[in-house]
PDB file of N, CA and C in Angstrom:
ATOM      1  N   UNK A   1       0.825  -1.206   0.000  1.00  0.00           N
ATOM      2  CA  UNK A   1       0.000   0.000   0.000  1.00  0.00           C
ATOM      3  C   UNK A   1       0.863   1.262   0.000  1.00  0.00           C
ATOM      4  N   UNK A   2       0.624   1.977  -0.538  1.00  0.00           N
ATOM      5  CA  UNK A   2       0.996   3.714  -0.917  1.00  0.00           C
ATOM      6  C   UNK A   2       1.012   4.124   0.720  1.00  0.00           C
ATOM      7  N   UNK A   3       0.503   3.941   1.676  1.00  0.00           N
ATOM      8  CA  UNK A   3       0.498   4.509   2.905  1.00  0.00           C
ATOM      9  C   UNK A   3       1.621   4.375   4.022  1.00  0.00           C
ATOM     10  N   UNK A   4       1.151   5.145   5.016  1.00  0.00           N
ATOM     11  CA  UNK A   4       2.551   4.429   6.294  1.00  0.00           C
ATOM     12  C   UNK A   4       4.271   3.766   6.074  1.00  0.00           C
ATOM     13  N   UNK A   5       4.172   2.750   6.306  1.00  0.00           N
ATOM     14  CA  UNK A   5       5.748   2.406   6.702  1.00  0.00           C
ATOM     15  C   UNK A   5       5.773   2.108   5.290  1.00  0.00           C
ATOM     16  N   UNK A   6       5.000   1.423   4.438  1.00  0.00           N
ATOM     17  CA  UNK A   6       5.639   1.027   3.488  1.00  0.00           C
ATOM     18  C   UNK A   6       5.712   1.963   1.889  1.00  0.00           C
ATOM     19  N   UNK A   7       4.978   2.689   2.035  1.00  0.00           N
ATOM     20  CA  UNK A   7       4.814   4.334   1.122  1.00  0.00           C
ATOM     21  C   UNK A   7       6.185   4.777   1.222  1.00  0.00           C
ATOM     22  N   UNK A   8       6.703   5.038   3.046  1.00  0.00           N
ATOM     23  CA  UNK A   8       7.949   5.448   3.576  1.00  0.00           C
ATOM     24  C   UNK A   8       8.898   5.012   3.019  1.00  0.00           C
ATOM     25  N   UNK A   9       8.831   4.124   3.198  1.00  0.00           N
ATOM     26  CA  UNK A   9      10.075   2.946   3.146  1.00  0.00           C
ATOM     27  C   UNK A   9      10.434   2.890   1.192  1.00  0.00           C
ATOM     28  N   UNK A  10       9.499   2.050   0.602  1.00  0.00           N
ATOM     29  CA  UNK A  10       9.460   2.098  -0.634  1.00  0.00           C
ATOM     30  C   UNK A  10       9.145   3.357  -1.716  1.00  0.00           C
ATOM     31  N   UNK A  11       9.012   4.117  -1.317  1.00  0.00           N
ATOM     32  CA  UNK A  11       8.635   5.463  -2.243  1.00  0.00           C
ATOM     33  C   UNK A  11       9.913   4.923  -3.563  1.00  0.00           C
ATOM     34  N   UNK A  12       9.514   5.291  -4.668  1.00  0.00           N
ATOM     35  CA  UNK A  12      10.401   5.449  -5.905  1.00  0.00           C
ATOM     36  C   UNK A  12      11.218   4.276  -6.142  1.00  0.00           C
ATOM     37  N   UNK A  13      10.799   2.931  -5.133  1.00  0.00           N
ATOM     38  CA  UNK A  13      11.464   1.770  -5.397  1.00  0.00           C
ATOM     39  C   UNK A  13      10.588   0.332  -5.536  1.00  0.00           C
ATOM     40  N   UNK A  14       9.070   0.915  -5.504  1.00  0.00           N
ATOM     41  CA  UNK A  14       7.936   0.081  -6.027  1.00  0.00           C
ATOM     42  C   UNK A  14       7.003   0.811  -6.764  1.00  0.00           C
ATOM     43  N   UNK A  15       5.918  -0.376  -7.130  1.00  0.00           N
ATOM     44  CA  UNK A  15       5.040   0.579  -7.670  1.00  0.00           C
ATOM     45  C   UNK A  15       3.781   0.521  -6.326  1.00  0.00           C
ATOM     46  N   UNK A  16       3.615   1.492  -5.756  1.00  0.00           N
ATOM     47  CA  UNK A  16       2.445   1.605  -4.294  1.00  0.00           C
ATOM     48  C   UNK A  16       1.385   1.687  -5.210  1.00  0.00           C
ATOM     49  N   UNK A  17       0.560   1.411  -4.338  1.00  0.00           N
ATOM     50  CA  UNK A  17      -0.955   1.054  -4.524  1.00  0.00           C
ATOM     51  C   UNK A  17      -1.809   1.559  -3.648  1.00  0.00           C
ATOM     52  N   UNK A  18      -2.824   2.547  -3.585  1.00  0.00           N
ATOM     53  CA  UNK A  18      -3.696   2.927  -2.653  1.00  0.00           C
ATOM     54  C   UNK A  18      -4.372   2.444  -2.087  1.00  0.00           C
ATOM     55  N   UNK A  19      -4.672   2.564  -1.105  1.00  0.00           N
ATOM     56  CA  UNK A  19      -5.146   1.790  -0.043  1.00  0.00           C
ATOM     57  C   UNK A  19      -6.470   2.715   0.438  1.00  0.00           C
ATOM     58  N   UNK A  20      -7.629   1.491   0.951  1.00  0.00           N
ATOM     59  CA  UNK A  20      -8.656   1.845   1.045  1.00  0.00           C
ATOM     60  C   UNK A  20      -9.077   1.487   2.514  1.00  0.00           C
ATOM     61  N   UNK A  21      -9.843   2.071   3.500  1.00  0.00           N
ATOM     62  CA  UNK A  21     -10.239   1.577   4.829  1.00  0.00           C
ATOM     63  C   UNK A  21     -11.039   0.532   4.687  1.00  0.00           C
ATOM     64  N   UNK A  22     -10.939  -0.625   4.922  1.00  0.00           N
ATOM     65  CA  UNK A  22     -11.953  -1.685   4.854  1.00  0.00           C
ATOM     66  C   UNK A  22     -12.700  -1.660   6.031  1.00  0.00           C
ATOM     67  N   UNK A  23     -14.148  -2.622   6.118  1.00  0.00           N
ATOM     68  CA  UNK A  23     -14.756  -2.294   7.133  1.00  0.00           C
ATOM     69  C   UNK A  23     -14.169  -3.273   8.764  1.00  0.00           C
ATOM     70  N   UNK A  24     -14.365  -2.998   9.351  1.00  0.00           N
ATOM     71  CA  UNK A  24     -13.730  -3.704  10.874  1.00  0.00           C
ATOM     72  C   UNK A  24     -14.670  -5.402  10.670  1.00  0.00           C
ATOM     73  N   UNK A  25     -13.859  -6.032  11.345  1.00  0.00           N
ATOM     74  CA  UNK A  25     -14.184  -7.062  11.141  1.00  0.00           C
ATOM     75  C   UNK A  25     -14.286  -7.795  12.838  1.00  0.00           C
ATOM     76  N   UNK A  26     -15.142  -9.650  12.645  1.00  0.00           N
ATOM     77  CA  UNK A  26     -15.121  -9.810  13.597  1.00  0.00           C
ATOM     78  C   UNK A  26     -14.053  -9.960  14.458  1.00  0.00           C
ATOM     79  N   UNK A  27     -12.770 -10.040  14.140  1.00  0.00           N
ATOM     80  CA  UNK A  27     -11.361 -10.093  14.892  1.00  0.00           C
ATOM     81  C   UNK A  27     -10.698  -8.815  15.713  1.00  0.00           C
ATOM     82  N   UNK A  28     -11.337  -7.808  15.140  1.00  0.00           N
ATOM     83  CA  UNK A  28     -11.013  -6.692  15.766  1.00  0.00           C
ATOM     84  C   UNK A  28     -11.859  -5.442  15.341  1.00  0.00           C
ATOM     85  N   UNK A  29     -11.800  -4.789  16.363  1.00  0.00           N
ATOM     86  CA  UNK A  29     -12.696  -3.427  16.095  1.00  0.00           C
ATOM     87  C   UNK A  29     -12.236  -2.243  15.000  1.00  0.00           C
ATOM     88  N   UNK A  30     -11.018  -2.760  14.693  1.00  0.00           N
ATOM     89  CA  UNK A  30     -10.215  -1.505  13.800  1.00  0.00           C
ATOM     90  C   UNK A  30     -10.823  -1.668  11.975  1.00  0.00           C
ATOM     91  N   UNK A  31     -10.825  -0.834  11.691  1.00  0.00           N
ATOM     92  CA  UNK A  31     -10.685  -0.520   9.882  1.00  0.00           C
ATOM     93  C   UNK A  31      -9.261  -0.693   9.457  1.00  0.00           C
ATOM     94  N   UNK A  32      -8.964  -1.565   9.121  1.00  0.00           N
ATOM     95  CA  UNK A  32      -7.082  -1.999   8.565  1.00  0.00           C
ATOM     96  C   UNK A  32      -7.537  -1.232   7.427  1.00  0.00           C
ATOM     97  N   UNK A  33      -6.481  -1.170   6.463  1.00  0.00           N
ATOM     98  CA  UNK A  33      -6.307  -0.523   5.108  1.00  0.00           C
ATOM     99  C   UNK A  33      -6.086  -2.056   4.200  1.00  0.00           C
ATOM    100  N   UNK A  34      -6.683  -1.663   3.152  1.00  0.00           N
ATOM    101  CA  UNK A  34      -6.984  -2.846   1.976  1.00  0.00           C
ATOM    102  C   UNK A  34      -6.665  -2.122   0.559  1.00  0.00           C
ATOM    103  N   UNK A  35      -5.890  -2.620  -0.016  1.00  0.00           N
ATOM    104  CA  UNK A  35      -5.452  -2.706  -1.671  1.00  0.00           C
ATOM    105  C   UNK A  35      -6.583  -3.458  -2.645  1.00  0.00           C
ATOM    106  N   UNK A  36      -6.739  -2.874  -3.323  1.00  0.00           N
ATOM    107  CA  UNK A  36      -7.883  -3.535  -4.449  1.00  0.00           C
ATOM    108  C   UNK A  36      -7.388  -4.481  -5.533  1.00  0.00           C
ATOM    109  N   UNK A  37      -7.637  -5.434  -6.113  1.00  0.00           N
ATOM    110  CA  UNK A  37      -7.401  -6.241  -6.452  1.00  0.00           C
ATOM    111  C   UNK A  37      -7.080  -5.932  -7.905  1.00  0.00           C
ATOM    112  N   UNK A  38      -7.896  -4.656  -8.519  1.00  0.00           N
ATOM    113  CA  UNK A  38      -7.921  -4.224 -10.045  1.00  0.00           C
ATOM    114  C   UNK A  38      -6.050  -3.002  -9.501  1.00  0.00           C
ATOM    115  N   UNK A  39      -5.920  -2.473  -8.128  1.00  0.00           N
ATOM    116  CA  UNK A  39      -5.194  -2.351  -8.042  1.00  0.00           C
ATOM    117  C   UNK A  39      -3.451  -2.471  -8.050  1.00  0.00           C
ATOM    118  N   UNK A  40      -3.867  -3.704  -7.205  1.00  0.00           N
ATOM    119  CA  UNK A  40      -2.508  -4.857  -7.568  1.00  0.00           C
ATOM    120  C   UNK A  40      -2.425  -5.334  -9.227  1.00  0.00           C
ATOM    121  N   UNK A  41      -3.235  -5.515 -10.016  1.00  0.00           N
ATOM    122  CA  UNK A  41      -3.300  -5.858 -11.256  1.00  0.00           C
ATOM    123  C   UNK A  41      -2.595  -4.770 -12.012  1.00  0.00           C
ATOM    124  N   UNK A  42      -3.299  -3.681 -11.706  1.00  0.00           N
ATOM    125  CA  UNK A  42      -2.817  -2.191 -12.456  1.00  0.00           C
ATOM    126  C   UNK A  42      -1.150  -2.371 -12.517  1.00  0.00           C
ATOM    127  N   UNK A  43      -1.183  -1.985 -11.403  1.00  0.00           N
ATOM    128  CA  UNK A  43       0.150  -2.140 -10.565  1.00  0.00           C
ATOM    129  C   UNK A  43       1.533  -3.215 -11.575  1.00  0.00           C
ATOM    130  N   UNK A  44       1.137  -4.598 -11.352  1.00  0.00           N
ATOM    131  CA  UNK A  44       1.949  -5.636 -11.940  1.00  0.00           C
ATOM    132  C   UNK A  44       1.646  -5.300 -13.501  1.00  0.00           C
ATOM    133  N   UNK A  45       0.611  -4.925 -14.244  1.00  0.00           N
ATOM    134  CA  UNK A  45       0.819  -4.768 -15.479  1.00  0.00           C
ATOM    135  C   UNK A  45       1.895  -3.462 -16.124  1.00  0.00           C
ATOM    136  N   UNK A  46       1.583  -2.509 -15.433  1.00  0.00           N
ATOM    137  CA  UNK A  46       2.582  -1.487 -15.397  1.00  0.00           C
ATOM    138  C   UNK A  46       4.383  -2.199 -15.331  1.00  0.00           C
ATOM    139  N   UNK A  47       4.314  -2.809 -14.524  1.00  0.00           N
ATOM    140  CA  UNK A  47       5.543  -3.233 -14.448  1.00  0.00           C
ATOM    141  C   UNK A  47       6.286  -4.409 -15.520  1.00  0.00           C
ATOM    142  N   UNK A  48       5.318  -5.336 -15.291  1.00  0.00           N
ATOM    143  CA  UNK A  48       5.727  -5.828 -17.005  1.00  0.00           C
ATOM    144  C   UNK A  48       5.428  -5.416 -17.901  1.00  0.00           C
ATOM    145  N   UNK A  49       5.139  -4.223 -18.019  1.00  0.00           N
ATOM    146  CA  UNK A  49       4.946  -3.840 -19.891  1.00  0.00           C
ATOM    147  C   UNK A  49       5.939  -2.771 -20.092  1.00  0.00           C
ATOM    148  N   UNK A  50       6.802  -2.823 -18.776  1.00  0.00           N
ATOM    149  CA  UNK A  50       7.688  -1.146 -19.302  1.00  0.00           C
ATOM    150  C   UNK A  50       8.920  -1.824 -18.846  1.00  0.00           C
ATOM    151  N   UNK A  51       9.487  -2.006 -19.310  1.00  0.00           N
ATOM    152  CA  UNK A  51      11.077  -3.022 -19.386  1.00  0.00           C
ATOM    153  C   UNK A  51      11.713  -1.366 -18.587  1.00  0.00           C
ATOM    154  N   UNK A  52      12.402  -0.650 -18.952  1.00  0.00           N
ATOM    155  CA  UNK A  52      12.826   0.694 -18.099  1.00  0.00           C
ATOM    156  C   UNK A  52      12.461   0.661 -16.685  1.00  0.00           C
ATOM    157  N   UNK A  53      10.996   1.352 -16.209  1.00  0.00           N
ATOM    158  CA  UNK A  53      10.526   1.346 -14.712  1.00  0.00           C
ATOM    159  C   UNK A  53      10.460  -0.060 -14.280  1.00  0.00           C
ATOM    160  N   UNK A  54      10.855  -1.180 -14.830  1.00  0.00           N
ATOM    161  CA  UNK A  54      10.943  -2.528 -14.326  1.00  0.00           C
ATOM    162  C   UNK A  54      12.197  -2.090 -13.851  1.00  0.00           C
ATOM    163  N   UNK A  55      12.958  -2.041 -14.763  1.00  0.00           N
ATOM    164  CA  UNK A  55      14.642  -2.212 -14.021  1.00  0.00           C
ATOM    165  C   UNK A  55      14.873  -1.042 -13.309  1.00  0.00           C
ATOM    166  N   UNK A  56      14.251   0.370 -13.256  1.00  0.00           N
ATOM    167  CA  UNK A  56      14.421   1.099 -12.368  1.00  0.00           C
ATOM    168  C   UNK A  56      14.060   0.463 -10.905  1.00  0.00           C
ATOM    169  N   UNK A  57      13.009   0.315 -10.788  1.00  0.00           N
ATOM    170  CA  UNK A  57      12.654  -0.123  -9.793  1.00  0.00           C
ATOM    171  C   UNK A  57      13.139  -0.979  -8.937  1.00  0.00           C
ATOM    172  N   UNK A  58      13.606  -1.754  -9.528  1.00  0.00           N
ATOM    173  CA  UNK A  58      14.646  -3.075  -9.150  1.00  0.00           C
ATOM    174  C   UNK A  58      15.712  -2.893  -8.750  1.00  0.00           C
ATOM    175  N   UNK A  59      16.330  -2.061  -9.723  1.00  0.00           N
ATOM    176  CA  UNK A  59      17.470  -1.331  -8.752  1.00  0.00           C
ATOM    177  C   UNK A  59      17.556  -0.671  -7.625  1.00  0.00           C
ATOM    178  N   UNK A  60      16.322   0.466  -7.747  1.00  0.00           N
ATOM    179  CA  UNK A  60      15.858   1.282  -5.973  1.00  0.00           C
ATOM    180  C   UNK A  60      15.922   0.403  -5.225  1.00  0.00           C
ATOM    181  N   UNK A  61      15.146  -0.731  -5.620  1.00  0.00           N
ATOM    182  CA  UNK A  61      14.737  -1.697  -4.511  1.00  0.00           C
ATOM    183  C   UNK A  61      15.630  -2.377  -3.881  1.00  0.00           C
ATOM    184  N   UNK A  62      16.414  -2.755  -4.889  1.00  0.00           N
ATOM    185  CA  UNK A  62      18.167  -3.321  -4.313  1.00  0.00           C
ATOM    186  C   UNK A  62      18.505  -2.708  -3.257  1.00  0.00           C
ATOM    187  N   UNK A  63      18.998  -1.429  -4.156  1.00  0.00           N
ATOM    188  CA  UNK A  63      19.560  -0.628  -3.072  1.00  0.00           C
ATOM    189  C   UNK A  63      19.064  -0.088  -1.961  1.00  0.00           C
ATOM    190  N   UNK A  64      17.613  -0.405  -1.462  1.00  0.00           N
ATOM    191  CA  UNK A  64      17.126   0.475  -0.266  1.00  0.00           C
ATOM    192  C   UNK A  64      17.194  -0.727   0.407  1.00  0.00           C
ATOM    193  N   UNK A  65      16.652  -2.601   0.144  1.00  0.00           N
ATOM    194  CA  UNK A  65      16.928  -3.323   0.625  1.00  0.00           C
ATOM    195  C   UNK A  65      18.015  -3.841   1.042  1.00  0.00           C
ATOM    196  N   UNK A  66      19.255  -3.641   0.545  1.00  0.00           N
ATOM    197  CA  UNK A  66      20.729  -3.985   1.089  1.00  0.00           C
ATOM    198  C   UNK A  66      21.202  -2.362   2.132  1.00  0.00           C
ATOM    199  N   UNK A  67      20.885  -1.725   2.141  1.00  0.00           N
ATOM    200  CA  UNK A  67      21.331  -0.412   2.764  1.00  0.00           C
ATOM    201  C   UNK A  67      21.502  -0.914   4.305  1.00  0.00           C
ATOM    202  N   UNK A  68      22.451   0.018   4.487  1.00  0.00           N
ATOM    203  CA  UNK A  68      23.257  -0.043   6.215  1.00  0.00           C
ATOM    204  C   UNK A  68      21.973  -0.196   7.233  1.00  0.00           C
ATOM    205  N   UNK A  69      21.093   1.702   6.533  1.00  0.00           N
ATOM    206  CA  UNK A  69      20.311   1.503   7.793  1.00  0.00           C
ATOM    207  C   UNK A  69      19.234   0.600   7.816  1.00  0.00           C
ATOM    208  N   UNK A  70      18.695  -0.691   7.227  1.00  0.00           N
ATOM    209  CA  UNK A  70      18.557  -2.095   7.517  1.00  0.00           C
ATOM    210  C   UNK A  70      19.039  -2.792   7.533  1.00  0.00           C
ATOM    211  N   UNK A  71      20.080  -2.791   8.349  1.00  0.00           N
ATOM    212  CA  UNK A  71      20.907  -4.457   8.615  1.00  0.00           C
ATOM    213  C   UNK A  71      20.324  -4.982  10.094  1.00  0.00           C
ATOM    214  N   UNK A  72      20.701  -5.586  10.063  1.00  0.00           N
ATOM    215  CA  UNK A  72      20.443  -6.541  11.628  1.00  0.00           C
ATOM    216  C   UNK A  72      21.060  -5.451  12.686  1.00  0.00           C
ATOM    217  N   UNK A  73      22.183  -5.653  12.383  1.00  0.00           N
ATOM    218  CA  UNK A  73      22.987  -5.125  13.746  1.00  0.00           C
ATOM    219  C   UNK A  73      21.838  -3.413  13.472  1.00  0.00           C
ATOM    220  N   UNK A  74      21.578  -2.269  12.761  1.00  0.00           N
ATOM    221  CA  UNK A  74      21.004  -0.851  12.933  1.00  0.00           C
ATOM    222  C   UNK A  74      19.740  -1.123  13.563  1.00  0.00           C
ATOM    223  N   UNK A  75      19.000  -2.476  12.681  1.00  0.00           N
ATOM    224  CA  UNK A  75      17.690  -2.299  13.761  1.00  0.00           C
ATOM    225  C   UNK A  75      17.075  -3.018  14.842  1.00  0.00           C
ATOM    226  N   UNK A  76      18.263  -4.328  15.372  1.00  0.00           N
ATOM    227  CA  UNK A  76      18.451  -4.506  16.519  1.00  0.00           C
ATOM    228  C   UNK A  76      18.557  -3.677  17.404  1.00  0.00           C
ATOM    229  N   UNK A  77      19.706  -2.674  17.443  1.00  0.00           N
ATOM    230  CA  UNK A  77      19.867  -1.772  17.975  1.00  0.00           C
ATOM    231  C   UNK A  77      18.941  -0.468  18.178  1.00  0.00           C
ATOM    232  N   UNK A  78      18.205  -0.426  17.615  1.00  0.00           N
ATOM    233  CA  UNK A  78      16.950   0.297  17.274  1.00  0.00           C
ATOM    234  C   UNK A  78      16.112  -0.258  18.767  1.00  0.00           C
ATOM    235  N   UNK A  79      16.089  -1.475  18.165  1.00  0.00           N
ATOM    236  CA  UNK A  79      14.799  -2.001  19.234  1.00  0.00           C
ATOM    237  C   UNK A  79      14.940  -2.631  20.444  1.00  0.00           C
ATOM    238  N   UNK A  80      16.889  -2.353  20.643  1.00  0.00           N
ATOM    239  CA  UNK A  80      17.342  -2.831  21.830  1.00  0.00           C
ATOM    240  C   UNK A  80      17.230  -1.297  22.851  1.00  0.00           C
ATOM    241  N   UNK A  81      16.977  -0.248  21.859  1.00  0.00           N
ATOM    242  CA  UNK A  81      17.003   1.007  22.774  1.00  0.00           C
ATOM    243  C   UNK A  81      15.733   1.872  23.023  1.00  0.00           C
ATOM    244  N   UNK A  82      15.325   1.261  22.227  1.00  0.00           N
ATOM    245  CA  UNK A  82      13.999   1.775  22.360  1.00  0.00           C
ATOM    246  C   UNK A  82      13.356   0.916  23.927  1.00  0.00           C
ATOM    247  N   UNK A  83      13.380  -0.418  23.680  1.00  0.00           N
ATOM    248  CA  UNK A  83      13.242  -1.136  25.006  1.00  0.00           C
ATOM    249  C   UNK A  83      13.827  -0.985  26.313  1.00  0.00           C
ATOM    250  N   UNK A  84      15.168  -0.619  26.257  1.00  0.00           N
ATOM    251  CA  UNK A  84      15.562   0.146  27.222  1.00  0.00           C
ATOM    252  C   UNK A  84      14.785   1.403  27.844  1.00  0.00           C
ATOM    253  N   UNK A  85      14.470   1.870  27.206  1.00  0.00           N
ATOM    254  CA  UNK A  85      13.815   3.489  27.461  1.00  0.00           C
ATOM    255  C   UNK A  85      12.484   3.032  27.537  1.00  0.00           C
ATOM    256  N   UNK A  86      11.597   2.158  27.447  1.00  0.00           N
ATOM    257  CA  UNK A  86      10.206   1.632  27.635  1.00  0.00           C
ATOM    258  C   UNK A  86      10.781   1.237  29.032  1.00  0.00           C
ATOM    259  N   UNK A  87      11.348   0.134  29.466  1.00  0.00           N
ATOM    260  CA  UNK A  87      11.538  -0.548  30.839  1.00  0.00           C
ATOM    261  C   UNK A  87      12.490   0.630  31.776  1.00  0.00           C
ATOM    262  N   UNK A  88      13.022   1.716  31.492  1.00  0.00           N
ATOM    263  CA  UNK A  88      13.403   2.530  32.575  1.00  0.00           C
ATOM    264  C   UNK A  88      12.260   3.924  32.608  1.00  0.00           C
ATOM    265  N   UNK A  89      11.188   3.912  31.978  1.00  0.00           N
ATOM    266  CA  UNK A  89      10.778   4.983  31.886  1.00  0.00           C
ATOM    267  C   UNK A  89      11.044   5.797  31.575  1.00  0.00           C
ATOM    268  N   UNK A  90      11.874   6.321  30.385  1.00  0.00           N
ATOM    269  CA  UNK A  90      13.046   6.516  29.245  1.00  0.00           C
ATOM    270  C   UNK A  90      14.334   7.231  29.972  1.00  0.00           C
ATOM    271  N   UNK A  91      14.441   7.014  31.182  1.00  0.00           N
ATOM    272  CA  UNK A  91      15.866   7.106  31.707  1.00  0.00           C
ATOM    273  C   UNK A  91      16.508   6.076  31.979  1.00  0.00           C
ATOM    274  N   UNK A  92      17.484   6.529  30.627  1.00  0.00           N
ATOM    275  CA  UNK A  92      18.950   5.338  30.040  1.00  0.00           C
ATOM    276  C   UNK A  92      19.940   5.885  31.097  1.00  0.00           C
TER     277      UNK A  92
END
């Protein structure tokens, strides 16, 4: 979906897809966000029919997926400090 972490994250290294509030369901009281199906279609046809924004993309994607600030050790550390500062009441 075009929204939140992954809008963030992937901007200019997929093709996003808009996302729609679906209705709450019996598992939980929330409205999650839902991708449409003519969406995802749109989406993948775009990408195989344009040999260029195929391999652009692929490349962004490389490169945002191999990058430093996602390795193990950056977001371990991420969530080893963040937890710290949850269990001291954020005095580290």
């Amino acid at each position: 979906p075009k929204h939140s972490a992954c809008g963030d994250l992937w901007k200019g290294a997929a093709e996003l897809v808009d996302a729609d509030l679906g209705p709450p369901t019996r598992q939980s009281p929330l409205r999650m966000s839902q991708v449409s199906v003519d969406g995802v279609a749109g989406a993948m046809e775009r990408i195989y029919a344009d040999t260029s924004l195929r391999a652009m993309l692929g490349a962004a994607a490389r490169l945002n997926a191999t990058s430093a600030a996602y390795s193990w050790a950056v977001v371990g550390g991420q969530w080893l400090q963040l937890f710290a500062e949850v269990s001291t009441g954020g005095r580290i």
